[in-house]
Every structure is written in C-alpha cells, then in structure tokens.
C-alpha atoms as a PDB file:
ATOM      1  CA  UNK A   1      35.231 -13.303   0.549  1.00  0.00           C
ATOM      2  CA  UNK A   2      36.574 -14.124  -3.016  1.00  0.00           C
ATOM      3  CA  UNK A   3      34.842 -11.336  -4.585  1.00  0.00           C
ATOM      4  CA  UNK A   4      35.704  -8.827  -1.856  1.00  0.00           C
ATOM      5  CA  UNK A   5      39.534  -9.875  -2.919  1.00  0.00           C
ATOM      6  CA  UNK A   6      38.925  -9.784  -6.622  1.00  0.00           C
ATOM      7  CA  UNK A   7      37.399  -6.136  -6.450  1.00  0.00           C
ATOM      8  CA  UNK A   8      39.708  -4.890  -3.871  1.00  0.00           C
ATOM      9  CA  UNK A   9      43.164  -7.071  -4.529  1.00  0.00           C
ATOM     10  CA  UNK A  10      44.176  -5.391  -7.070  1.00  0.00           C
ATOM     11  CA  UNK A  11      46.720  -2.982  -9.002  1.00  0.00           C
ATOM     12  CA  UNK A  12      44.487  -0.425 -10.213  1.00  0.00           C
ATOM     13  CA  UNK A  13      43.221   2.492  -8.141  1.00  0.00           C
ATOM     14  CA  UNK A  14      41.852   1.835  -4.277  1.00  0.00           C
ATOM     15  CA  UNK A  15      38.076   0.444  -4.243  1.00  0.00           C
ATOM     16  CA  UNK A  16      36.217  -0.503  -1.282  1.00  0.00           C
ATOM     17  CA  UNK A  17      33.248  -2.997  -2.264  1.00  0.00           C
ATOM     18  CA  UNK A  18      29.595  -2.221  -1.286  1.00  0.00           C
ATOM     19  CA  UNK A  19      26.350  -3.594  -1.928  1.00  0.00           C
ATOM     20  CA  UNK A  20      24.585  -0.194  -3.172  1.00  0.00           C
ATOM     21  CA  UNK A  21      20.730  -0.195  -2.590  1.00  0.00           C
ATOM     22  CA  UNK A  22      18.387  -1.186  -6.077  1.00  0.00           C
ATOM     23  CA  UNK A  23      15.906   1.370  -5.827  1.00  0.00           C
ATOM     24  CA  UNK A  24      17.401   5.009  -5.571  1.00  0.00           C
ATOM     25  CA  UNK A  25      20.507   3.555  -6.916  1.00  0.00           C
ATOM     26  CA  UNK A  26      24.097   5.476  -7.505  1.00  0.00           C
ATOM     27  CA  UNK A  27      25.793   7.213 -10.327  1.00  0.00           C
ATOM     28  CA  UNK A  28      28.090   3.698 -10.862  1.00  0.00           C
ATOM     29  CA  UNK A  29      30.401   2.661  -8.131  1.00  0.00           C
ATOM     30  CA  UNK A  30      31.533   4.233  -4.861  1.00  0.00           C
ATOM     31  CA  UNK A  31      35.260   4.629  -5.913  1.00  0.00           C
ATOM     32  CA  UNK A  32      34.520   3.868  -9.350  1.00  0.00           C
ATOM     33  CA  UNK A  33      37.548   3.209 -11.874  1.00  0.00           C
ATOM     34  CA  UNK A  34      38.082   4.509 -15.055  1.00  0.00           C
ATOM     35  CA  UNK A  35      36.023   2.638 -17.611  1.00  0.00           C
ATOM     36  CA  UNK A  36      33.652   0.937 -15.784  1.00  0.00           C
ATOM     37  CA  UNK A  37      30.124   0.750 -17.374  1.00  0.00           C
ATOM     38  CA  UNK A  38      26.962  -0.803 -16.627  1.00  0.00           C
ATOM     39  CA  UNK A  39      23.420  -0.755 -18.363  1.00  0.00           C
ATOM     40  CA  UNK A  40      19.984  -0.595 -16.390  1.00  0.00           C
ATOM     41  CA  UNK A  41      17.019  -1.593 -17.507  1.00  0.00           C
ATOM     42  CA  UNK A  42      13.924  -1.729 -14.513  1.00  0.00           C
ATOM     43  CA  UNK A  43      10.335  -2.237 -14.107  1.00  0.00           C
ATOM     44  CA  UNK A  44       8.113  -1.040 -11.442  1.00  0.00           C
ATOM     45  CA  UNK A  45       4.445  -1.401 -10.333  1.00  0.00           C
ATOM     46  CA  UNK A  46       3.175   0.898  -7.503  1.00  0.00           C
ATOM     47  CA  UNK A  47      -0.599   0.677  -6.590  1.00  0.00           C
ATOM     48  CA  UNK A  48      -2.055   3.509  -5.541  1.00  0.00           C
ATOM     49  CA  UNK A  49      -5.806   4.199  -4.216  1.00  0.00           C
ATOM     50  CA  UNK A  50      -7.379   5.286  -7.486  1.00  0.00           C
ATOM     51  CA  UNK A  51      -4.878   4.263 -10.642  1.00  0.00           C
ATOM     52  CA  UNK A  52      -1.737   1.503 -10.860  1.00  0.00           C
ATOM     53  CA  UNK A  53       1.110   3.240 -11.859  1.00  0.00           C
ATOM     54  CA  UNK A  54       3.662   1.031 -14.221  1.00  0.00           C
ATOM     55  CA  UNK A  55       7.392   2.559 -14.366  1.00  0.00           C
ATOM     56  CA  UNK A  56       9.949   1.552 -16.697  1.00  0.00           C
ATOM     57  CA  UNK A  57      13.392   3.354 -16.994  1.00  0.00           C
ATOM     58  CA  UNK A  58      16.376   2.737 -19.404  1.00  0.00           C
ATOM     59  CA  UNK A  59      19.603   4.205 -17.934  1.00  0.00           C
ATOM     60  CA  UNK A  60      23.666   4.152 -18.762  1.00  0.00           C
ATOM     61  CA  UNK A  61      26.298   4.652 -16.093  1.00  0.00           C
ATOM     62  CA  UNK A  62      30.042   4.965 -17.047  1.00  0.00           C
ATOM     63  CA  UNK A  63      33.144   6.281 -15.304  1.00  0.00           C
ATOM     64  CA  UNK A  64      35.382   8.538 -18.155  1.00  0.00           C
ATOM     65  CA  UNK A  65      37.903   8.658 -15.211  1.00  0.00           C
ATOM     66  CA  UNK A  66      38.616   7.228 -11.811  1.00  0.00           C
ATOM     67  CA  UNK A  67      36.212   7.780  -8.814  1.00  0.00           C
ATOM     68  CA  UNK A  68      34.029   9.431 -10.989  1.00  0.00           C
ATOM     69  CA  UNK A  69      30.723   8.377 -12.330  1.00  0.00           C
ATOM     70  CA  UNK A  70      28.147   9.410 -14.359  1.00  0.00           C
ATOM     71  CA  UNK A  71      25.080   8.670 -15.533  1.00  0.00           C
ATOM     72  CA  UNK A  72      21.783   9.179 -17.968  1.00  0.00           C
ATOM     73  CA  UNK A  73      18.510   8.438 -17.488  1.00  0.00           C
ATOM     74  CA  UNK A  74      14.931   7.839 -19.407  1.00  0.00           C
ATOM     75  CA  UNK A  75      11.831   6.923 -16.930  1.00  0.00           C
ATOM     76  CA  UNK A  76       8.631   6.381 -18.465  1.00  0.00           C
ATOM     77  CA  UNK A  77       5.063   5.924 -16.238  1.00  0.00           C
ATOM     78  CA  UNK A  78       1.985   4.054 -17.355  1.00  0.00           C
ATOM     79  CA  UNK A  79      -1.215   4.563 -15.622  1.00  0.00           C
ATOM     80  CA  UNK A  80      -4.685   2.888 -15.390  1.00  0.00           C
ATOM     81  CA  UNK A  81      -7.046   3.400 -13.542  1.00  0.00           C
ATOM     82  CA  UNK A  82      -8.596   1.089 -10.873  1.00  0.00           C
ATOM     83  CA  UNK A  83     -12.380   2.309 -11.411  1.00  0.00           C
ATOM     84  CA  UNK A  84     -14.105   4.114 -14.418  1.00  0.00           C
ATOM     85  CA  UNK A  85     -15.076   7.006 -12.792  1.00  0.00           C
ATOM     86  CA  UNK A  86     -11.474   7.673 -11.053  1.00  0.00           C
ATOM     87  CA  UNK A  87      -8.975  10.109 -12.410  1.00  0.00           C
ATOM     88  CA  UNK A  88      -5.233   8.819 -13.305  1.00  0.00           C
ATOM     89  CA  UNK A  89      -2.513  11.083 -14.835  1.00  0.00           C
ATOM     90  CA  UNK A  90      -1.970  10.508 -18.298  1.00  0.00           C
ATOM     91  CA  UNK A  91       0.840   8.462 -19.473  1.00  0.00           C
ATOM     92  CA  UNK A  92       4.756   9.883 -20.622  1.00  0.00           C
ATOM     93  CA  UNK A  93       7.633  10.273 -20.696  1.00  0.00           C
ATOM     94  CA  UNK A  94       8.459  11.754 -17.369  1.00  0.00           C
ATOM     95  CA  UNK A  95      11.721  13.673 -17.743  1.00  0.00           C
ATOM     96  CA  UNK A  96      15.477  13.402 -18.857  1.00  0.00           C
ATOM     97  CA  UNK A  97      17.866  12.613 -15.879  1.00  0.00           C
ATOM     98  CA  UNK A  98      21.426  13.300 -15.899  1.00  0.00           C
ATOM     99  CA  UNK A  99      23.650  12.873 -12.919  1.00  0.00           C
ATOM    100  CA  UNK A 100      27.624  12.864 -11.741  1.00  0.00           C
ATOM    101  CA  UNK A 101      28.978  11.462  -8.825  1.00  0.00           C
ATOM    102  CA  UNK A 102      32.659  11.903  -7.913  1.00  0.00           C
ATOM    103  CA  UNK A 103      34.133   9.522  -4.557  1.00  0.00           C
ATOM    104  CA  UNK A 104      36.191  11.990  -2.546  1.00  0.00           C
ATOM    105  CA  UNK A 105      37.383   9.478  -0.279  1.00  0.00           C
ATOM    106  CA  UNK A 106      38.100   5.882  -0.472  1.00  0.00           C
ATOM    107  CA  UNK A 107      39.750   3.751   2.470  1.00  0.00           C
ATOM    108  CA  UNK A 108      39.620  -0.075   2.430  1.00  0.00           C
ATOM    109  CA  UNK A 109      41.646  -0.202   6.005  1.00  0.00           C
ATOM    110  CA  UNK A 110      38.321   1.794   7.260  1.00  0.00           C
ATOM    111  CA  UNK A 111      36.506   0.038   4.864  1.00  0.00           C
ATOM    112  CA  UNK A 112      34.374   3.139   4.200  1.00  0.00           C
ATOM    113  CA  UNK A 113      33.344   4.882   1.028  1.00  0.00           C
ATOM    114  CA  UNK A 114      31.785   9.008   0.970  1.00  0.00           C
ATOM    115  CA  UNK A 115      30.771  11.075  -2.557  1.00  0.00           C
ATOM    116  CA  UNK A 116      29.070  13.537  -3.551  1.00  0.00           C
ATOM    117  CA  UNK A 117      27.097  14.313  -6.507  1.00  0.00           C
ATOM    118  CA  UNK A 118      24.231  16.073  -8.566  1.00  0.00           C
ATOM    119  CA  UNK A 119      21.027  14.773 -10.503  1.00  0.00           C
ATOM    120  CA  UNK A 120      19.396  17.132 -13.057  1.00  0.00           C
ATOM    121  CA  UNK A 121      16.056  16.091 -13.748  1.00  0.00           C
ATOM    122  CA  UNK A 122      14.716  17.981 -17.240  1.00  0.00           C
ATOM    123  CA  UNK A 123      10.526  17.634 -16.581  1.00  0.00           C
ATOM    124  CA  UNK A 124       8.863  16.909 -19.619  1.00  0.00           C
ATOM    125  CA  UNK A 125       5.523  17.878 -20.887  1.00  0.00           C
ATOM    126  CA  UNK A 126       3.174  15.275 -21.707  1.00  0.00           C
ATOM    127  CA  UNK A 127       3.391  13.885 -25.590  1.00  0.00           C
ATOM    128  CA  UNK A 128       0.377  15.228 -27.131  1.00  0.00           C
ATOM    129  CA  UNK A 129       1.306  18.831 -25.983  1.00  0.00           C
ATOM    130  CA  UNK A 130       4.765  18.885 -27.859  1.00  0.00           C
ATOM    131  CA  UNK A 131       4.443  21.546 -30.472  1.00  0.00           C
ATOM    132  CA  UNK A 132       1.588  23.464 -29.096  1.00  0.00           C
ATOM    133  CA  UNK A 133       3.527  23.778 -25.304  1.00  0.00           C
ATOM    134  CA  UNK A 134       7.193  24.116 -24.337  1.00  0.00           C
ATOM    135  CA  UNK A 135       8.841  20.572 -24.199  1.00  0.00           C
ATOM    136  CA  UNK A 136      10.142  21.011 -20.470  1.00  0.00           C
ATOM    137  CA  UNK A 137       7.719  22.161 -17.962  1.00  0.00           C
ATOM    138  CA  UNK A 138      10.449  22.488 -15.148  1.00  0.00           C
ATOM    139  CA  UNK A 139      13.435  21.376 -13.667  1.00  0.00           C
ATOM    140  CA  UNK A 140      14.720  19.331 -10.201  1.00  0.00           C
ATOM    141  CA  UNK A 141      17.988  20.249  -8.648  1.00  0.00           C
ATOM    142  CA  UNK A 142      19.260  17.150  -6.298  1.00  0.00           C
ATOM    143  CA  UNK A 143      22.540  17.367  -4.624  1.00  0.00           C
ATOM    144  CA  UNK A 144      23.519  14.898  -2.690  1.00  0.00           C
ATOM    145  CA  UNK A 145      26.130  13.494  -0.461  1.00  0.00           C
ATOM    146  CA  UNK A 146      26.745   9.495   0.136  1.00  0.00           C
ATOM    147  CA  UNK A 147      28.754   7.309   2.780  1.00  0.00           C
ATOM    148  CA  UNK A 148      29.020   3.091   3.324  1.00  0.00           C
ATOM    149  CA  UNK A 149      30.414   1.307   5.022  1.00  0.00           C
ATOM    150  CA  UNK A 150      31.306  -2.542   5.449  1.00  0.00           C
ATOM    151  CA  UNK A 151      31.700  -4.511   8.277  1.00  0.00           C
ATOM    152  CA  UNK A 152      33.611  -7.553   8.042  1.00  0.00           C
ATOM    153  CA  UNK A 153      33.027  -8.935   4.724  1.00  0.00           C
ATOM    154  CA  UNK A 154      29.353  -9.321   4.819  1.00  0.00           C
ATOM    155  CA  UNK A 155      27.752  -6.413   6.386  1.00  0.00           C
ATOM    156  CA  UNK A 156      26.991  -3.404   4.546  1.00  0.00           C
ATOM    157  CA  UNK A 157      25.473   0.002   5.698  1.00  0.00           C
ATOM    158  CA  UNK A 158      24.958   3.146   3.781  1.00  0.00           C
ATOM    159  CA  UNK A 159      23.515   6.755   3.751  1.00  0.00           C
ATOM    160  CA  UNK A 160      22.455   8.730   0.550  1.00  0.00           C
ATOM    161  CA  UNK A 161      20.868  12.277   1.528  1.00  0.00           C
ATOM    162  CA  UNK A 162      20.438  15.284  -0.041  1.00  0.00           C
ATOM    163  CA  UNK A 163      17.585  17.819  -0.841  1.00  0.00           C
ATOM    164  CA  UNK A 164      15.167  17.697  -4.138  1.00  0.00           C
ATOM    165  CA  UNK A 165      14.121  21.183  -4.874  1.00  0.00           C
ATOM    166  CA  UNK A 166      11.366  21.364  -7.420  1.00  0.00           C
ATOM    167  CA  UNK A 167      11.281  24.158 -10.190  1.00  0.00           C
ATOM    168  CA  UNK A 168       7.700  24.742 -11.923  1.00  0.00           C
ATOM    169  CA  UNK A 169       8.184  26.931 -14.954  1.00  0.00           C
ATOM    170  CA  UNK A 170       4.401  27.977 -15.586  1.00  0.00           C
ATOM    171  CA  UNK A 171       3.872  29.298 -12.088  1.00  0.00           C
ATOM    172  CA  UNK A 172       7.303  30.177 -11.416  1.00  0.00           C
ATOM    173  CA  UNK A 173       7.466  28.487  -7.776  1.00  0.00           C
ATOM    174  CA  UNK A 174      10.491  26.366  -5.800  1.00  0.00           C
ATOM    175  CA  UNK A 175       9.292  23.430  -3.505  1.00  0.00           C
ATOM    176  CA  UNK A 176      11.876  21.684  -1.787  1.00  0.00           C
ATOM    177  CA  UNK A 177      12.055  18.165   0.127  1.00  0.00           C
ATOM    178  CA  UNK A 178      14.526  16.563   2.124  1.00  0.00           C
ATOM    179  CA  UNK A 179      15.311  12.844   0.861  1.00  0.00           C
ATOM    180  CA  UNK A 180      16.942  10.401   3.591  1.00  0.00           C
ATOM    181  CA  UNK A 181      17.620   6.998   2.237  1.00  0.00           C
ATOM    182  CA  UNK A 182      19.345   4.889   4.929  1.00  0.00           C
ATOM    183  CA  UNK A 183      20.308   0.756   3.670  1.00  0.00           C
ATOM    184  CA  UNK A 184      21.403  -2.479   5.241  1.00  0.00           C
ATOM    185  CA  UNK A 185      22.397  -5.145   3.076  1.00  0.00           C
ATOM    186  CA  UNK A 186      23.923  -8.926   3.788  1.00  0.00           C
ATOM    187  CA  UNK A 187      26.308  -9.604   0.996  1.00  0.00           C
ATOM    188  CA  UNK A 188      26.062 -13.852   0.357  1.00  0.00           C
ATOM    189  CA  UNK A 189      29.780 -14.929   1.129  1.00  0.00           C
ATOM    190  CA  UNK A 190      32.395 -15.880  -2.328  1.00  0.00           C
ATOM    191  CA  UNK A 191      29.156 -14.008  -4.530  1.00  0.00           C
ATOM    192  CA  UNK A 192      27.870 -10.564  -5.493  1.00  0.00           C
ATOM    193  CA  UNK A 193      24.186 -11.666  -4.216  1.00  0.00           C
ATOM    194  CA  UNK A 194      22.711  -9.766  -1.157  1.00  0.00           C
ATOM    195  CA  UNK A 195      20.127  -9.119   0.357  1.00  0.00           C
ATOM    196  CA  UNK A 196      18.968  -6.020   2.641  1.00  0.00           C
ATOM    197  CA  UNK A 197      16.585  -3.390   3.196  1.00  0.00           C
ATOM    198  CA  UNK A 198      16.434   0.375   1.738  1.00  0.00           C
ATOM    199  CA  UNK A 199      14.535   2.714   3.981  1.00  0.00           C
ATOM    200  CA  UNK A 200      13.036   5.552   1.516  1.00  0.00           C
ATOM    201  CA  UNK A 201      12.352   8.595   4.048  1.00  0.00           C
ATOM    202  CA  UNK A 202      11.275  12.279   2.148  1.00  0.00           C
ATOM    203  CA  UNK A 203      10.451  14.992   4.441  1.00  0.00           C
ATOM    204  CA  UNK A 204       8.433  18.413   3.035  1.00  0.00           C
ATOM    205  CA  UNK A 205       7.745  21.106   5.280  1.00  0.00           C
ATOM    206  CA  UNK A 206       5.890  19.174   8.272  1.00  0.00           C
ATOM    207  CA  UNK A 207       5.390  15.819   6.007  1.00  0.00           C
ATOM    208  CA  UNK A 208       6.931  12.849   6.699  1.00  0.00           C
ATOM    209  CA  UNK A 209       6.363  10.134   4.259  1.00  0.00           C
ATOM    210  CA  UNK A 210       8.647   6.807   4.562  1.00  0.00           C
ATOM    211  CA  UNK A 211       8.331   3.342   2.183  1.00  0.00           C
ATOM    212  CA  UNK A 212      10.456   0.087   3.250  1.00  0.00           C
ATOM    213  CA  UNK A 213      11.949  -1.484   0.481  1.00  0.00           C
ATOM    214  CA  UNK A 214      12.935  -5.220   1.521  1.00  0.00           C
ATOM    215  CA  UNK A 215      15.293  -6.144  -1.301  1.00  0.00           C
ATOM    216  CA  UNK A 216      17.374  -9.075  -3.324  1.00  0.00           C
ATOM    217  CA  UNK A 217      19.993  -9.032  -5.856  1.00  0.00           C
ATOM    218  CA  UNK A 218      20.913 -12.706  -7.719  1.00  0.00           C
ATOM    219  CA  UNK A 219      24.216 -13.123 -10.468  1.00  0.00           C
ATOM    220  CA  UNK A 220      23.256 -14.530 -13.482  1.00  0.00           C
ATOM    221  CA  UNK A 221      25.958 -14.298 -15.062  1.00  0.00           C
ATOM    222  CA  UNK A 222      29.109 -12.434 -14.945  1.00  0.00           C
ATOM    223  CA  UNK A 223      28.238  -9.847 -16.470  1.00  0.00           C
ATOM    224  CA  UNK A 224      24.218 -10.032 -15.586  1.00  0.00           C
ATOM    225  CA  UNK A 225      22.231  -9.472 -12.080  1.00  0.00           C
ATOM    226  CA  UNK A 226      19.021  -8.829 -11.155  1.00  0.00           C
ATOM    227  CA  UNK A 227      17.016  -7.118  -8.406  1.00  0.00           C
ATOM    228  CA  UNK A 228      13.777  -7.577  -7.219  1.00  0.00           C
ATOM    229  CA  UNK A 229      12.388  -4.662  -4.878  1.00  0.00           C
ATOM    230  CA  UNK A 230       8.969  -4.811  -2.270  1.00  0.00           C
ATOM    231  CA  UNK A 231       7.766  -1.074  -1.348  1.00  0.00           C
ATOM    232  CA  UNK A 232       5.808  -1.078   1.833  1.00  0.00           C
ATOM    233  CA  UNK A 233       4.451   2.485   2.329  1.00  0.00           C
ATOM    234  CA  UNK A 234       4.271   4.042   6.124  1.00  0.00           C
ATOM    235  CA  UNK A 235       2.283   6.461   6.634  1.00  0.00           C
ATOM    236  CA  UNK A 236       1.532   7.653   2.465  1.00  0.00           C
ATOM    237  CA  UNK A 237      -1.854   9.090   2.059  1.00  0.00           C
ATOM    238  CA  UNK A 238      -2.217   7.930  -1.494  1.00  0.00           C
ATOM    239  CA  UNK A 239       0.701   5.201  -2.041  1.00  0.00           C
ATOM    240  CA  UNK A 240      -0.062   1.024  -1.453  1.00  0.00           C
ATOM    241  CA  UNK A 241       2.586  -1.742  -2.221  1.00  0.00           C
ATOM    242  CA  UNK A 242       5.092  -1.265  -4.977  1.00  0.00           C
ATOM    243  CA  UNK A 243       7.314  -3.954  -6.773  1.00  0.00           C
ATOM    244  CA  UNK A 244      10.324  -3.239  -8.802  1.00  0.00           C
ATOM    245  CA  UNK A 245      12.940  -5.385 -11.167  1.00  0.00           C
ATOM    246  CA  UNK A 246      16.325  -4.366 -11.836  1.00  0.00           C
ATOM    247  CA  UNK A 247      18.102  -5.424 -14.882  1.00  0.00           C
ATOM    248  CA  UNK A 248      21.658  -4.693 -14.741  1.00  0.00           C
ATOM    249  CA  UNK A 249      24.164  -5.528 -17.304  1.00  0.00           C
ATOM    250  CA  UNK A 250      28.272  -4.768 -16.803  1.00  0.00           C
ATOM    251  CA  UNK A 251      30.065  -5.378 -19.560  1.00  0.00           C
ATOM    252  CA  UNK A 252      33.761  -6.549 -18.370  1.00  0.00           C
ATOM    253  CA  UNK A 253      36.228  -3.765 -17.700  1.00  0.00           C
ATOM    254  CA  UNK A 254      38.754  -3.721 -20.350  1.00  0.00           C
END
C-alpha cells in the first residue's frame, strides 16, 4: 500500500500504521512522532427510552516528543425528552478530559503496536450550580493498556482495555468498571479510508453491557477525514441506536 510506505518508509523514528477505532479513540498515534497534531471535532446522537441524548466534543491531540501522545478534551450533552411527562438530565458541560499515552513498543517486522496510558476525567457540576456548588463534583481514573496489530497491508486488529473507576465527591464512594474495546478494521488499499467494526464491552460487578459500533472513515483531503459511527446496543436496559461523526483535522507534520 502507498500509504503504508509513506507512513512507515521513512527516516524518522519507527511507526507501524493502524487504523485506530472512531469512537473510544487514542491519545494520537500508536508510535506517534514528535510533532504530530490533529484536531477533533464530533457529534453524536444516542436514543434512549425516555430522552435523546445529543453529544458534541472538541478535543486536541499532539505529540511534544516521540511515541508519546497527549491529549485534551471538552464533551458537552444535550438532552430532550421524548414525552412531556418523562424525566431527562439537564444539559452541560460534562467534564474536562485530559489524557497521555506513551508507545512502549513499536515493531513494523511484527507489524504490531502496544501503549499504555491514563485519562483524567474532571466531572463537572451542572452550569446553573457554579457559584452556589463546587465546580467538580468528582473525578474518573482510567488506565489503560493498548495493542494492534496489522496483517498484511489491509487487515487491522486492536485491543484497548483498562478499568474506569468512578470517584463521587458528595458521598465519598469508588465504583469501578472494566472497559473491553476489541476492533477490526479493512484499510481501502493506496488510501487512509477503512472500514471496520468497534466492539464497546463495559463490565460492573455482574453487568455486562456491550454496543457494536459498525464504522467508516473517508479522506477529504490531506489533511481532513471523517467518520461516521452506528451504535447497536446488546443487551442495555436503557440505551437504543446511537450515531456519531468524527471530524478530524491533521495539520501536516513540519
């Protein structure tokens, strides 16, 4: 593939190309080089039994040094609800997210890619609160570890675990959930479009809650691509179909 070559062919430090899923996506490049940056900008619609949820999330990914990324995040949710007499949460400013990822080993004879990194999420109170309540109302630790691999040119698979724990400042308590998130992707030969599937698995205590996330990405330009996301839930109590668009913008690497 031409772009496996130009990504991979070259005199800077070792990369191995992956397509990387568009949902829960990573803190910039497996590998990533020094300089790299990329802009996201997505949209989301989940229905759910008694209120649409509408997500939006502005976030900037850069790598001040090779093989490591990082990354900050602002997601917002919109809700309405489906029937006047149902109850939705209120709309805000959900939290600030900030998040390092650093590739500890890179081999493009094994074609293979592993990290490991850390999200902070800051929880934020709801808008009309601010002054009368504390901004932050708690905090969500997520390590977690990642490994791809590609086979032949085309063929992409790729793990991202790692466990969520939950802080809740008002009552003091710790919940913690297990997040699997296994991906398959088909990488379109001499382009960066793909498509795949991202398999969104959470496990809490003796709850298993999975969503399949059929998925495309399409170059616009070189520099622009976009993603387009379908969330079928298995077995969610509360959770229909989702959609999702990805934005992404990578300016050229000086």
């Amino acid at each position: 593939s031409i772009y496996v070559q130009e990504v991979e062919n070259s005199k800077l430090r070792e990369k191995v190309l992956h397509a990387e899923p568009l949902y829960i996506d990573l803190i910039r490049d497996l590998g990533a080089r020094k300089g790299e940056r990329e802009w996201n900008v997505g949209f989301g619609l989940t229905d759910n039994n008694k209120y649409d949820e509408y997500l939006a999330l502005v976030e900037y990914e850069w790598a001040p040094m090779d093989r490591l990324g990082l990354e900050v995040e602002l997601p917002f949710s919109l809700y309405y609800r489906n029937t006047a007499d149902a109850t939705a949460p209120k709309s805000k400013l959900n939290s600030l997210k900030i998040a390092g990822q650093y590739s500890f080993y890179v081999s493009q004879k094994n074609k293979t890619s592993m990290a490991i990194g850390y999200i902070n999420e800051f929880e934020l109170n709801e808008l009309n609160n601010f002054g009368s309540e504390s901004v932050f109302i708690g905090n969500v630790y997520n390590p977690f570890f990642v490994a791809a691999k590609r086979w032949g040119n085309n063929f992409h698979t790729l793990l991202y675990t790692g466990p969520a724990i939950s802080q809740h400042f008002s009552t003091k308590s710790f919940h913690t959930s297990w997040q699997i998130n296994s991906n398959f992707h088909y990488m379109i030969p001499k382009t960066r479009n793909f498509i795949g599937i991202e398999l969104n698995k959470e496990v809490h205590q003796s709850d298993f809650d999975m969503t399949i996330r059929p998925q495309m990405r399409v170059e616009i330009s070189e520099s622009l691509l976009i993603g387009i996301v379908t969330g079928i839930p298995i077995k969610r109590e509360n959770e229909r179909f989702s959609t999702f668009l990805r934005l992404i913008y990578e300016p050229k690497h000086k």
